[in-house]
Protein backbone atom coordinates (compact mmCIF):
# COMPACT_ATOMS: atom_id res chain seq x y z
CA UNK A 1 -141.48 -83.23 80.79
CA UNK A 2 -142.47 -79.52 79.98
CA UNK A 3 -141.08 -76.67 81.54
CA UNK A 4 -144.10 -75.23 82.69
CA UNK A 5 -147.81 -76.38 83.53
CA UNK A 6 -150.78 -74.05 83.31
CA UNK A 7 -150.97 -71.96 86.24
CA UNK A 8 -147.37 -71.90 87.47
CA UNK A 9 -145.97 -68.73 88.35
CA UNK A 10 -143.59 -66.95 86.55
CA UNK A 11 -141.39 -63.91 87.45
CA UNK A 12 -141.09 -60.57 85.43
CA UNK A 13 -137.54 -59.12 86.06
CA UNK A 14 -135.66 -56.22 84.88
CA UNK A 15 -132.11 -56.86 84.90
CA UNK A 16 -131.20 -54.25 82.13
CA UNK A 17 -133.71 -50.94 81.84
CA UNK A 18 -136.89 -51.17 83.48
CA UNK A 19 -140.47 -50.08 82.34
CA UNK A 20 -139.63 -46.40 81.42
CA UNK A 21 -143.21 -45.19 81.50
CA UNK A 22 -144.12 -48.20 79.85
CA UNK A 23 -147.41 -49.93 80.61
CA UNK A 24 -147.16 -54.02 81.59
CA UNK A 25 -150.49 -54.47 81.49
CA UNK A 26 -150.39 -56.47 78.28
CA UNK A 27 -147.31 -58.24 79.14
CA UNK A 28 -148.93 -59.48 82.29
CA UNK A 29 -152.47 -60.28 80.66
CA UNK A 30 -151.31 -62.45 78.00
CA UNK A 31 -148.89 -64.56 80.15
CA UNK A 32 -152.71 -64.71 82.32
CA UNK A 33 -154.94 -64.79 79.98
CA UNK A 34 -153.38 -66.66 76.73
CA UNK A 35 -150.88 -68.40 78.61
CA UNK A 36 -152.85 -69.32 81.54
CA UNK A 37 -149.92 -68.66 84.12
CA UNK A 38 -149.35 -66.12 86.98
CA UNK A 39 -147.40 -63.54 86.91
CA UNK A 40 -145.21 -61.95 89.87
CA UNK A 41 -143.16 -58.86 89.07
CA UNK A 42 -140.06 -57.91 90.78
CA UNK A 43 -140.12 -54.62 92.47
CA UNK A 44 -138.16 -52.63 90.68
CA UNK A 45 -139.74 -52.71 87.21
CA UNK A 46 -140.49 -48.78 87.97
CA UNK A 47 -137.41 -48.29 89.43
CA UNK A 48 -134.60 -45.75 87.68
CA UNK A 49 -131.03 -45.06 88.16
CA UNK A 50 -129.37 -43.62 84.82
CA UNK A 51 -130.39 -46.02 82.12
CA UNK A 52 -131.21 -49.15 84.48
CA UNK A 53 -134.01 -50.55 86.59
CA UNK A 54 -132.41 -49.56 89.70
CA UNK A 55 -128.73 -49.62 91.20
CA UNK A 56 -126.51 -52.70 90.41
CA UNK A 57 -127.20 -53.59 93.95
CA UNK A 58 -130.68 -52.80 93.58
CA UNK A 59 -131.09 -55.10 90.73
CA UNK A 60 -129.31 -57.86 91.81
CA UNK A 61 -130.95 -57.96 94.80
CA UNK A 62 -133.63 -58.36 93.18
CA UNK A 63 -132.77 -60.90 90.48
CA UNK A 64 -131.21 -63.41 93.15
CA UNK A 65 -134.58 -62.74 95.53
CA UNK A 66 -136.87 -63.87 92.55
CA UNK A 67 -134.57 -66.97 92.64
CA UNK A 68 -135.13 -67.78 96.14
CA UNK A 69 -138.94 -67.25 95.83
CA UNK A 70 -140.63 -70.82 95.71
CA UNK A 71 -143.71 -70.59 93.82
CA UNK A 72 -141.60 -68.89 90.59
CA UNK A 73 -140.89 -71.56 88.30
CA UNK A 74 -139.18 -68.93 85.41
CA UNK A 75 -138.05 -65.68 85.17
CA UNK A 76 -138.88 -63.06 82.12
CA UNK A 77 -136.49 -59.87 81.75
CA UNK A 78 -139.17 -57.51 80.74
CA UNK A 79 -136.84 -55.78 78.31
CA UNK A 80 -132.76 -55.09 77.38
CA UNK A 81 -131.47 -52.15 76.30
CA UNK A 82 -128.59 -51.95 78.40
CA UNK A 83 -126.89 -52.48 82.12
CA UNK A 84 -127.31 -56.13 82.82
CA UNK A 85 -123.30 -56.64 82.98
CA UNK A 86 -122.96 -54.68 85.25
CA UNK A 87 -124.68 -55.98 88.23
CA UNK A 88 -123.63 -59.46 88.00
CA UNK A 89 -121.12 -59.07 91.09
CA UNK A 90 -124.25 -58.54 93.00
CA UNK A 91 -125.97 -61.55 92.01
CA UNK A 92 -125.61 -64.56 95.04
CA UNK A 93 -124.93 -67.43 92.31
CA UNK A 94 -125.10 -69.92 95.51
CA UNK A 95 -128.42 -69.18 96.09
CA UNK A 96 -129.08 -69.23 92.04
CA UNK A 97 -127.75 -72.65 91.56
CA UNK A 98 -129.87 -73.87 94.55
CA UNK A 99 -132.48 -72.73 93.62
CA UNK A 100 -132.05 -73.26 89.62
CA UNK A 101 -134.91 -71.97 87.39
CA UNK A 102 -134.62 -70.95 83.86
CA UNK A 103 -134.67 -66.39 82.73
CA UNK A 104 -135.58 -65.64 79.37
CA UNK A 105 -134.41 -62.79 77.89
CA UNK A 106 -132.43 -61.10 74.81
CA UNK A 107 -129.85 -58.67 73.56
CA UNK A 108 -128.58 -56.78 76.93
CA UNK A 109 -130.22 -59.76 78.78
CA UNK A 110 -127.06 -62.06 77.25
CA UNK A 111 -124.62 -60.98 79.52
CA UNK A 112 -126.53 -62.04 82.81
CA UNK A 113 -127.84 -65.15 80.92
CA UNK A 114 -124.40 -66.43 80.32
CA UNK A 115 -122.97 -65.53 83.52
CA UNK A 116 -125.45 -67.98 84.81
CA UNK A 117 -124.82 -70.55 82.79
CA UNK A 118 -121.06 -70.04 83.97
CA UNK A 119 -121.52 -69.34 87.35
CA UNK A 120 -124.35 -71.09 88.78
CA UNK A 121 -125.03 -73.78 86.06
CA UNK A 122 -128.49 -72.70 85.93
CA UNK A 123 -130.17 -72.63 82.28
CA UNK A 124 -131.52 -69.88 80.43
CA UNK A 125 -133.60 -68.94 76.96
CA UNK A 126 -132.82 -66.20 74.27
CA UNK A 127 -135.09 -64.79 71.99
CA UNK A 128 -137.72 -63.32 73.95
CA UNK A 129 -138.48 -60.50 75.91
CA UNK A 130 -142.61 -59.36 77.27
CA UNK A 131 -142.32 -55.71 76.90
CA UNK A 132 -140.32 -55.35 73.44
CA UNK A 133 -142.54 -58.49 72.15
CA UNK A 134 -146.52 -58.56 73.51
CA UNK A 135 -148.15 -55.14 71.21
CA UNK A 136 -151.64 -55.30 71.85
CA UNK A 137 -152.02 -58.72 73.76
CA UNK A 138 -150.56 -60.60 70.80
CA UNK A 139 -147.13 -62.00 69.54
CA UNK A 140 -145.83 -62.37 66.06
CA UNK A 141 -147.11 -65.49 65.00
CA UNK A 142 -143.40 -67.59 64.76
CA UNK A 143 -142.28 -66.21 68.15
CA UNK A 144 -145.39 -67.24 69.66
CA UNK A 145 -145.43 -70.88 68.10
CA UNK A 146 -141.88 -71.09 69.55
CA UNK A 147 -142.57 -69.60 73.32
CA UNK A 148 -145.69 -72.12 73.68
CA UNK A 149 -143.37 -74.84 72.62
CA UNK A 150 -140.63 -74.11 74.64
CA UNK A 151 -142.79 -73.78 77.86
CA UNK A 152 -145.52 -76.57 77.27
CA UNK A 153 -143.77 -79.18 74.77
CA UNK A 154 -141.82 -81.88 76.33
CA UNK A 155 -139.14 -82.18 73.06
CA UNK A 156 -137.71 -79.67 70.76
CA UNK A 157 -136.72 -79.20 67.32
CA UNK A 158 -135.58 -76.17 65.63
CA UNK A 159 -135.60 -76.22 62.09
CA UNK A 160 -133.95 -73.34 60.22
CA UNK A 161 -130.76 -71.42 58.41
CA UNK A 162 -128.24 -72.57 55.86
CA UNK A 163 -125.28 -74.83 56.13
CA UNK A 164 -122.05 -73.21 55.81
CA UNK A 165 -119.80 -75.94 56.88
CA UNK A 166 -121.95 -79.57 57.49
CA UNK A 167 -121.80 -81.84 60.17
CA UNK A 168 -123.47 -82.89 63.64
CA UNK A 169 -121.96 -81.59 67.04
CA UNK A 170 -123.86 -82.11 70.26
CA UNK A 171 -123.07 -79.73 73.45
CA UNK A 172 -124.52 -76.71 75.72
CA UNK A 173 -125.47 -73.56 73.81
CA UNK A 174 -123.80 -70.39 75.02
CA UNK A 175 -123.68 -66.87 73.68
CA UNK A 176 -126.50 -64.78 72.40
CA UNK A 177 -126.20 -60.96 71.24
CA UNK A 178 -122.61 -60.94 70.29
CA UNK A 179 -121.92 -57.35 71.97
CA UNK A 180 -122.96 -58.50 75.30
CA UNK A 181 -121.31 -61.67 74.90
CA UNK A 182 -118.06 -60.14 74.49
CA UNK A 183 -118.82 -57.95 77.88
CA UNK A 184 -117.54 -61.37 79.31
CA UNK A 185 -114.55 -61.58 77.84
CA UNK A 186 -111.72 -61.27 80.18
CA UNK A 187 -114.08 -61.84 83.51
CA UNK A 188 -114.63 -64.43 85.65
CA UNK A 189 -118.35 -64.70 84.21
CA UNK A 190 -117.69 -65.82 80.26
CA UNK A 191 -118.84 -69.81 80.43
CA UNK A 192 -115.96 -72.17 79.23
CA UNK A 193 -115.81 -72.39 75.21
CA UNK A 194 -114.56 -75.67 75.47
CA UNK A 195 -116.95 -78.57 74.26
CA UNK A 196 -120.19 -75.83 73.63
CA UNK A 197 -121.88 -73.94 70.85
CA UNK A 198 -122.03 -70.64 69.99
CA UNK A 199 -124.84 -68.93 68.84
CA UNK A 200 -123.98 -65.33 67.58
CA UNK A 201 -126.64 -62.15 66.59
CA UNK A 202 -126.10 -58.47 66.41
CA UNK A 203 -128.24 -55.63 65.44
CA UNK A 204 -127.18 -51.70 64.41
CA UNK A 205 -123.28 -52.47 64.73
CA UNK A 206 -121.02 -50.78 61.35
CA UNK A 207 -119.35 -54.23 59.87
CA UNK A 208 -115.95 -53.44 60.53
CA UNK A 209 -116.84 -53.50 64.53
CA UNK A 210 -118.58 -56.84 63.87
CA UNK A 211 -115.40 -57.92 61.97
CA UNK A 212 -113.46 -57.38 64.96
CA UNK A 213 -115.70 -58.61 67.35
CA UNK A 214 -115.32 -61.62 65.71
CA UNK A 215 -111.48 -61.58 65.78
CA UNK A 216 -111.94 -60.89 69.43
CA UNK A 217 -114.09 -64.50 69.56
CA UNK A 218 -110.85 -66.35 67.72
CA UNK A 219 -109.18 -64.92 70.33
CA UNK A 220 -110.94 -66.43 73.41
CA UNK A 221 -109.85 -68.87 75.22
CA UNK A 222 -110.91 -72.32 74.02
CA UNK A 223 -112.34 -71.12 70.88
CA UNK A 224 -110.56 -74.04 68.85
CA UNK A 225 -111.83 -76.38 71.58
CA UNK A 226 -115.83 -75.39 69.98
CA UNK A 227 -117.98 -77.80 69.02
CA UNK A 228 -120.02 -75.82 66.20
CA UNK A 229 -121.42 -72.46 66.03
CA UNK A 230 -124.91 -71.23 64.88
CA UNK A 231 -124.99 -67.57 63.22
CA UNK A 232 -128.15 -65.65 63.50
CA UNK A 233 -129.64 -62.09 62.23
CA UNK A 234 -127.33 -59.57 61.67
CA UNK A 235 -129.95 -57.04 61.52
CA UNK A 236 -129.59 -53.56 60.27
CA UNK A 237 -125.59 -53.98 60.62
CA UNK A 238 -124.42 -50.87 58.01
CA UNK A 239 -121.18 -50.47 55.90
CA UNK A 240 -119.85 -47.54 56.29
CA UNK A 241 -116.72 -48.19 54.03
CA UNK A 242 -116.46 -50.50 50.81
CA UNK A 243 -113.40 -51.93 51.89
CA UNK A 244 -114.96 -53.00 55.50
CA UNK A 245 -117.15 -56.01 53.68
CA UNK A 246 -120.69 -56.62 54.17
CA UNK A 247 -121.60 -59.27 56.55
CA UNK A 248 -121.17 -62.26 54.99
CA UNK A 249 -118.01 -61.10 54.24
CA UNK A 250 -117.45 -60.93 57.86
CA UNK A 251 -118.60 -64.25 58.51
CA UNK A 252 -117.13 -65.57 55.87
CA UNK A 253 -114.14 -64.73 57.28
CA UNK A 254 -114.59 -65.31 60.87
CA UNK A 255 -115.17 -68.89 59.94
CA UNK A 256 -112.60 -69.90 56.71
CA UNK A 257 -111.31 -72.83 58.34
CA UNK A 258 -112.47 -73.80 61.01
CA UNK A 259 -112.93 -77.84 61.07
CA UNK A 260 -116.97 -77.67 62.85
CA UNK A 261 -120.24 -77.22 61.96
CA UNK A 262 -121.71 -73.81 61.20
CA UNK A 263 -125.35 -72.47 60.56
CA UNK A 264 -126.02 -69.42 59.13
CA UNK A 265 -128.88 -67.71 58.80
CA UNK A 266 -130.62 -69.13 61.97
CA UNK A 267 -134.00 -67.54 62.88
CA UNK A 268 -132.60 -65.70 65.64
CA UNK A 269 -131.73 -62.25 66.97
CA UNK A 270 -133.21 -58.79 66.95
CA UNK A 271 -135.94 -59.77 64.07
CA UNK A 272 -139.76 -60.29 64.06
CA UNK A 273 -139.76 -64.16 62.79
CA UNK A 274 -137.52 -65.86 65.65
CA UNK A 275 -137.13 -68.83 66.93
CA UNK A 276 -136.61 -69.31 70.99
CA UNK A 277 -133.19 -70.92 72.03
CA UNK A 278 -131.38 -72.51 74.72
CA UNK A 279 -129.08 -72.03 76.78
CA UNK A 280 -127.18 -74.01 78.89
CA UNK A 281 -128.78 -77.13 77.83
CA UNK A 282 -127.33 -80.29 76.43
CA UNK A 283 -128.76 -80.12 72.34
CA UNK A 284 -128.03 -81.84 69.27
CA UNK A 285 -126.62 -79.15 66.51
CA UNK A 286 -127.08 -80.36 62.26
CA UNK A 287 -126.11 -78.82 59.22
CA UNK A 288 -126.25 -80.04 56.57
CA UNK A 289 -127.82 -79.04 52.74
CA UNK A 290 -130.79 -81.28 53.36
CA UNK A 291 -132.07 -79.27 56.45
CA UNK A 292 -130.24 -77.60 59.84
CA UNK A 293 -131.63 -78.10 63.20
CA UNK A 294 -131.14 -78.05 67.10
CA UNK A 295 -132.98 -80.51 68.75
CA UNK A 296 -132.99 -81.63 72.94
């Protein structure tokens, strides 16, 4: 069964920044016009405190109300940029898991996203965001293809990236932009390693701050207990030293060893050509030489 039928509602949300001055109108039209659903948006879109759409409070107030409301079948954070962590002790994850629906979203959005997953066992999708994505009513063509097939398709298969280390894991997808990931770590809102995937991207970070990002994912809790991991776009990532390694130095040796699957190279993360991925949600991981894929 598809996620969504034409003319559903959706919600537009803004759990990092909010609209800024900019304009939703084509955000709104193509989700009406292209997409044929409605569109409700939350009511602080416009609002501003520092950086963020609104207080913590403010936005997750918000976030949890656009849960409760009945005729939303999914949410949309309208953008990241930054804040989202920091509101999820406002968020009622009682009334989330109740009332279970999934939010799309990316970069900033990955904290809240996974924190969902953890707390109220509610799914979510990464690779996607209305305002950073819909210029002038229309979508890169691959992003597009992959948001009308996650919403309308009733089965899913993701066909991209490299094998690093071959074989066939099945398990819930967790992670996302690897900075906001890590804003979890230590809190009662990281999801349990044990038994998942992870799914890693970063964008702008100098390599040696990658390189011990990922030394802080070794040392997580249940990160032996993995059951493959899926390595996106490093995008724009900059050495600033010779001896700090490029990136595939990095992941090279973030993943020496370790007896699971891996996929690099994924089309995913803060790049034009992306694929859409899940979150929370039972999939089926391969990599091998002849192809790599998720499928559920």
């Amino acid at each position: 069964m598809s996620l969504l039928q034409p003319g559903d509602t959706v919600g537009f949300v803004a759990t990092s920044s909010g609209l800024e001055g900019r304009d939703i109108a084509p955000a709104v039209n193509y989700f009406e016009q292209k997409l044929h659903l409605k569109v409700k948006l939350a009511p602080n879109l416009s609002y501003a405190y520092r950086y963020m759409a609104g207080t913590d409070a403010e936005r997750g107030k918000c976030l949890t109300e656009m849960y409760r409301s009945p005729e939303v079948k999914a949410l949309f954070a309208i953008r990241g940029a930054g804040g989202s962590s920091r509101m999820l002790n406002f968020l009622d994850y009682d009334i989330i898991a109740r009332h279970s629906k999934p939010l799309f979203g990316l970069s900033d959005v990955t904290a809240v996203q996974n924190a969902l997953v953890a707390r109220a066992s509610t799914p979510a999708y990464t690779g996607f965001l209305p305002i950073y994505d819909i210029k002038n009513d229309s979508l890169n063509s691959e992003l597009e293809t992959s948001l009308k097939n996650i919403l309308f398709a009733p089965v899913h298969c993701l066909k991209s990236g490299t094998s690093l280390y071959p074989g066939k894991a099945a398990g819930q997808i967790i992670g996302g932009c690897l900075t906001s990931f890590l804003y979890l770590a230590g809190t009662n809102y990281m999801p349990d390693l044990a038994g998942k995937i992870l799914l890693i991207e970063d964008t702008d970070e100098k390599t040696y701050k990658l390189d011990l990002m990922f030394s802080q994912l070794k040392q997580l809790k249940n990160f032996d207990k993995l059951h493959g991991i899926i390595i996106g776009a490093f995008s724009d990532c900059i050495v600033i030293d010779s001896f700090d390694g490029d990136v595939d130095t990095c992941i090279k040796d973030f993943t020496e060893g370790l007896n699971i699957p891996v996929i690099s190279g994924f089309n995913y993360g803060h790049i034009p050509d992306r694929s859409i991925v899940p979150l929370g949600i039972p999939v089926k991981m391969t990599s091998a030489a002849a192809g790599c894929s998720i499928s559920w």
